[in-house]
N, C-alpha and C. Protein backbone atom coordinates (compact mmCIF):
# COMPACT_ATOMS: atom_id res chain seq x y z
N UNK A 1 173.57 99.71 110.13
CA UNK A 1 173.30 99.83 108.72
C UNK A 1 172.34 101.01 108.50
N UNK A 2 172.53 102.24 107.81
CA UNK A 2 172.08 103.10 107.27
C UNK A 2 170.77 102.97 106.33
N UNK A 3 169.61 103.43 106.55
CA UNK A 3 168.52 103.17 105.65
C UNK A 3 169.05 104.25 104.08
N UNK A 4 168.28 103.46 103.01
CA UNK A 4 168.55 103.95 101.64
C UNK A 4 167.73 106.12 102.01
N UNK A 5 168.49 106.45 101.36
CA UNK A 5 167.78 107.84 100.92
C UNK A 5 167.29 107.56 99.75
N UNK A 6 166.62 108.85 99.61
CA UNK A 6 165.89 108.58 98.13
C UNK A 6 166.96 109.18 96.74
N UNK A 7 167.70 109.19 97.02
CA UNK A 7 168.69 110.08 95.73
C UNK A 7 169.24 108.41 95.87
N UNK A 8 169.74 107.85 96.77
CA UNK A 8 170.56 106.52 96.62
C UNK A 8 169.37 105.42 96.11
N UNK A 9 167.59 105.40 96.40
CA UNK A 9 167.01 104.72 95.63
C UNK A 9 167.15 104.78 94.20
N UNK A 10 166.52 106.50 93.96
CA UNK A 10 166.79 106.86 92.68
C UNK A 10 167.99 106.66 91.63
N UNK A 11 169.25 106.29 92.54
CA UNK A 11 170.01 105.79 91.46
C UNK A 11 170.00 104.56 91.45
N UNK A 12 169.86 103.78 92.20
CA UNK A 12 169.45 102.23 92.02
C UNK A 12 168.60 101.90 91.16
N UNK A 13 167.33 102.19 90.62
CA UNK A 13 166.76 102.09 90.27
C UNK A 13 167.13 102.40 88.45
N UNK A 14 167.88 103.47 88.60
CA UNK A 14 168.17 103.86 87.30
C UNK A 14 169.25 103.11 86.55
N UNK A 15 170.49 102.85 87.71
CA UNK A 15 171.13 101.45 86.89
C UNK A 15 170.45 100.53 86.99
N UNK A 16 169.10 99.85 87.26
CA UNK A 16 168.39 98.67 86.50
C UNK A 16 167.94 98.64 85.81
N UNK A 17 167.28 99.77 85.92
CA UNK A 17 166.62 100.29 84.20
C UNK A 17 167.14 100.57 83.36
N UNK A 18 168.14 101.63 83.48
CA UNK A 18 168.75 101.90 82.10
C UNK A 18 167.77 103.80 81.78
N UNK A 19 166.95 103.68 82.78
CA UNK A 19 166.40 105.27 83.01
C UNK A 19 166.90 106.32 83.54
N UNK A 20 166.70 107.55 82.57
CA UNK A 20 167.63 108.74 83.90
C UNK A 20 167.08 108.58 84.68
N UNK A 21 167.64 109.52 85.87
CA UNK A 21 167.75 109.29 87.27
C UNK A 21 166.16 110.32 87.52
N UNK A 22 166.23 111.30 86.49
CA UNK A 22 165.15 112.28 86.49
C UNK A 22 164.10 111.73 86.36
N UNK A 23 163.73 110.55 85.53
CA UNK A 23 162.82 109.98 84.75
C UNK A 23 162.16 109.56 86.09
N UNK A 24 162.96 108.45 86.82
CA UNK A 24 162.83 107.90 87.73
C UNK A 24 162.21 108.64 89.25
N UNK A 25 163.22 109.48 89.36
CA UNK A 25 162.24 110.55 90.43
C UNK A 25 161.52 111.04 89.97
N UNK A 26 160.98 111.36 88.68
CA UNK A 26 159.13 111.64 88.18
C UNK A 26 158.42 110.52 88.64
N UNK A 27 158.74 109.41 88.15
CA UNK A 27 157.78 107.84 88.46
C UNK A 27 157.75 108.14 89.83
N UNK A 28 158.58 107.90 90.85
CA UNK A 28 158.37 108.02 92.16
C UNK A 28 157.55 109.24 92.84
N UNK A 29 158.05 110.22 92.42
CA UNK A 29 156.73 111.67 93.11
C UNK A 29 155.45 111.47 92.18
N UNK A 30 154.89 111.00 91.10
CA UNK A 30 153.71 110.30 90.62
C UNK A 30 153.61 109.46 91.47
N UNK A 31 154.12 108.26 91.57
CA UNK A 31 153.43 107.32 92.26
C UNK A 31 152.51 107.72 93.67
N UNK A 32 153.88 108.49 94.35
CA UNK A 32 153.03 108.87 95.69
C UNK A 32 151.94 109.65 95.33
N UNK A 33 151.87 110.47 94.35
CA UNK A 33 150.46 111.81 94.25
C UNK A 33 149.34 110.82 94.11
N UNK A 34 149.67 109.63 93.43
CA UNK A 34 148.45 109.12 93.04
C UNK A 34 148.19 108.03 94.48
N UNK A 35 148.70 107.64 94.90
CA UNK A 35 148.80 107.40 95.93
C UNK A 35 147.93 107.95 97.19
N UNK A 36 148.46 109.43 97.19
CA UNK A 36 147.47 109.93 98.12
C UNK A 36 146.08 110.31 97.38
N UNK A 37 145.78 110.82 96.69
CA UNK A 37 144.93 110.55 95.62
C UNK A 37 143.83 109.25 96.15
N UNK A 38 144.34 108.05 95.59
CA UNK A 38 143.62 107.31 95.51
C UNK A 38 142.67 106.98 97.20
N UNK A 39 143.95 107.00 97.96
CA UNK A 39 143.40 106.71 99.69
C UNK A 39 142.68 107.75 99.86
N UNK A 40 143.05 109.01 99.55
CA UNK A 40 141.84 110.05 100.03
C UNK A 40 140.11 110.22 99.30
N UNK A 41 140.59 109.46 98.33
CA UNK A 41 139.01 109.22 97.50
C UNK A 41 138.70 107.94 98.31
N UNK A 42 139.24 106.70 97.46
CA UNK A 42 138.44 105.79 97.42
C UNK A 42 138.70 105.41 98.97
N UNK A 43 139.50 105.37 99.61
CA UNK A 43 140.02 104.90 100.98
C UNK A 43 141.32 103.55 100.98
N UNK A 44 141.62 103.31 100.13
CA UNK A 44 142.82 102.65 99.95
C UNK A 44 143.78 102.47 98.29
N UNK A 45 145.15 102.05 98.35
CA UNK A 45 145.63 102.34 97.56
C UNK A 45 146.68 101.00 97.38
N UNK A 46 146.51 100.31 96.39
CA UNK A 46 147.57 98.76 96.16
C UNK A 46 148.59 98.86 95.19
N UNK A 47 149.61 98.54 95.79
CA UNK A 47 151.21 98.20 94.81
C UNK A 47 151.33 96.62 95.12
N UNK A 48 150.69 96.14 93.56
CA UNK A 48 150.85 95.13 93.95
C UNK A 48 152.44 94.21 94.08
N UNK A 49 152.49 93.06 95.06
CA UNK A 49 153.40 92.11 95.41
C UNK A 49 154.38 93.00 96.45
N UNK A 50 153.41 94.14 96.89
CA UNK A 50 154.48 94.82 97.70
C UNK A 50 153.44 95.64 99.25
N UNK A 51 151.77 96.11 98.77
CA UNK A 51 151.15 96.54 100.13
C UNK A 51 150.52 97.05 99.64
N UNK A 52 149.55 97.89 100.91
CA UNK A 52 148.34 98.59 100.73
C UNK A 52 148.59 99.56 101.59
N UNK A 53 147.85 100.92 101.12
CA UNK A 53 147.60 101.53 102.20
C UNK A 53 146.37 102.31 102.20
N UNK A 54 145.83 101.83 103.73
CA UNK A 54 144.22 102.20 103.85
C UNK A 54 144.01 103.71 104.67
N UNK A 55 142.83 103.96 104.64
CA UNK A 55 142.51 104.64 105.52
C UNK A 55 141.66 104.16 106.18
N UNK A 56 141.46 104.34 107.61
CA UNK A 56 141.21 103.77 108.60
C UNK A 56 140.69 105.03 110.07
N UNK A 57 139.47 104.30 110.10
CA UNK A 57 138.37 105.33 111.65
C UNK A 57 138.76 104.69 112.58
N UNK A 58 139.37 105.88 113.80
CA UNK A 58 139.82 105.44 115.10
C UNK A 58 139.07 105.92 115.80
N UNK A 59 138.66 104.60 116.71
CA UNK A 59 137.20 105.71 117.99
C UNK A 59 137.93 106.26 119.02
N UNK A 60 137.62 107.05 119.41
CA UNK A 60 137.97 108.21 120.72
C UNK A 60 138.05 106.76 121.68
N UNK A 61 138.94 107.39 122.28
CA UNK A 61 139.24 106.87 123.65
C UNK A 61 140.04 107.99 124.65
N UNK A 62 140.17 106.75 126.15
CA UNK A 62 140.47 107.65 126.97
C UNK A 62 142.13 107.25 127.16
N UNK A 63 143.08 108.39 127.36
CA UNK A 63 144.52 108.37 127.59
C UNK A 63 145.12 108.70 128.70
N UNK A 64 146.26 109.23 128.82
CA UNK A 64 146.90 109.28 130.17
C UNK A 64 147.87 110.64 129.42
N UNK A 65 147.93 111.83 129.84
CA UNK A 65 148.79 112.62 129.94
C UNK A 65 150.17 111.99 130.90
N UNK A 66 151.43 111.28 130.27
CA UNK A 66 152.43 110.93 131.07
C UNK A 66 153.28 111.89 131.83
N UNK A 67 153.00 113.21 131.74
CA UNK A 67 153.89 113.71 132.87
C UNK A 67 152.90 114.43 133.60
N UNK A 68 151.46 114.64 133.80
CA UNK A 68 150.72 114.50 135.00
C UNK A 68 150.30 113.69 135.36
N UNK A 69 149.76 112.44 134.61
CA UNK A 69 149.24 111.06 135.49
C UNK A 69 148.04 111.38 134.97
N UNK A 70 147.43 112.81 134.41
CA UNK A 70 146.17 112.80 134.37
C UNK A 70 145.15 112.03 133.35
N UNK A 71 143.94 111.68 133.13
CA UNK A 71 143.38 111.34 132.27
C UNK A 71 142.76 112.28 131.13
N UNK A 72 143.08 112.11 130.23
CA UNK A 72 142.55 112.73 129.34
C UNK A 72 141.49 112.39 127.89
N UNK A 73 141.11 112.66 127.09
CA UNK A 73 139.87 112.44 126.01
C UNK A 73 140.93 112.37 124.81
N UNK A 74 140.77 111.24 124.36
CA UNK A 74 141.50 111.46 122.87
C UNK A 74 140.35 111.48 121.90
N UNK A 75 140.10 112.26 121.31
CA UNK A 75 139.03 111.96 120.31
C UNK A 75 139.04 110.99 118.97
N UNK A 76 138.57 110.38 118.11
CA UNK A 76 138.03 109.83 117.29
C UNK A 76 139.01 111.25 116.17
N UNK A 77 139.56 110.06 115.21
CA UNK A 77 140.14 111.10 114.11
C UNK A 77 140.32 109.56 112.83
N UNK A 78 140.70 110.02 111.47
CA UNK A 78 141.17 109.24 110.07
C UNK A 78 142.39 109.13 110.40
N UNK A 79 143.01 107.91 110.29
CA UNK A 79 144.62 107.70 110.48
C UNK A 79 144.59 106.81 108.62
N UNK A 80 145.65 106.63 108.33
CA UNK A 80 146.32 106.01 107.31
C UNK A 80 147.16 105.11 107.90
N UNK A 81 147.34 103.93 107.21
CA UNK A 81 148.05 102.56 107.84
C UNK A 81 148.37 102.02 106.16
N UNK A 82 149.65 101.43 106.14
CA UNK A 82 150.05 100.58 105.78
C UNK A 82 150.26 99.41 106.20
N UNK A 83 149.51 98.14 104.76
CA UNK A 83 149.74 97.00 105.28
C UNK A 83 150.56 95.95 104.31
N UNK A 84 151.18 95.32 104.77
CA UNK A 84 152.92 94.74 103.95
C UNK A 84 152.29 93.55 103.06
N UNK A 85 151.86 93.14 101.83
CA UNK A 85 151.78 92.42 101.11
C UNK A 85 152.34 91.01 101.27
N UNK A 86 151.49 89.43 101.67
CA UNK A 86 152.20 89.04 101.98
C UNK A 86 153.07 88.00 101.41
N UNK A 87 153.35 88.71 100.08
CA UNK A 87 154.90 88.09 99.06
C UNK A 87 155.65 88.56 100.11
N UNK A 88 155.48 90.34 100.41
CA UNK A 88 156.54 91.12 100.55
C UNK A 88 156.79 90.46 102.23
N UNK A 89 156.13 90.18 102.87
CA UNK A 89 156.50 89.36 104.09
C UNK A 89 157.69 88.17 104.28
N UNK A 90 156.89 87.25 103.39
CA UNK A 90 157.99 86.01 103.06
C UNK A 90 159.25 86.21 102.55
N UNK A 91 159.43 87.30 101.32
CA UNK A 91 160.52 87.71 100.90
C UNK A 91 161.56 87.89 101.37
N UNK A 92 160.96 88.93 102.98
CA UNK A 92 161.57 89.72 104.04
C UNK A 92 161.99 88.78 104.97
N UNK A 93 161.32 88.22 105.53
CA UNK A 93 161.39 87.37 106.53
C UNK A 93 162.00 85.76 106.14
């Protein structure tokens, strides 16, 4: 089974609504701007009955280069994580 593209969301969305298809891919590239927006200020961002997504401090640790064996330093960096709302769990599952 093939995951949705976003031209095949975008028209889904528009026969439920009853919205052009244009309208609709505005709402969606808004949503994400504000989106990143919001995680890069405040540090997280909620749709509700559906997730979050945080930002999140990873401490340095130590790794393994897999095609020398060697050890190496990963440093400490900001990752972003999404976490699944849990309507959107039960829904799914």
């Amino acid at each position: 089974m093939a995951k949705m593209t976003k031209s095949q969301i975008v028209t889904a969305m528009s026969e439920k609504t009853g919205l052009a298809k244009k309208d609709v891919s505005g709402f969606f590239d808004e949503i994400a701007t504000l989106a990143y927006k919001e995680v890069k200020g405040k540090g997280e961002f909620v749709l509700p009955g559906f997730g979050k997504m945080v930002k999140a401090r990873r401490k340095a640790r130590m790794g393994v280069n897999p095609a020398t064996g060697a050890k190496i330093k990963i440093a400490a960096k900001t990752v972003v994580k999404f976490r699944l709302a849990k309507a959107a769990k039960e829904a799914v599952l």
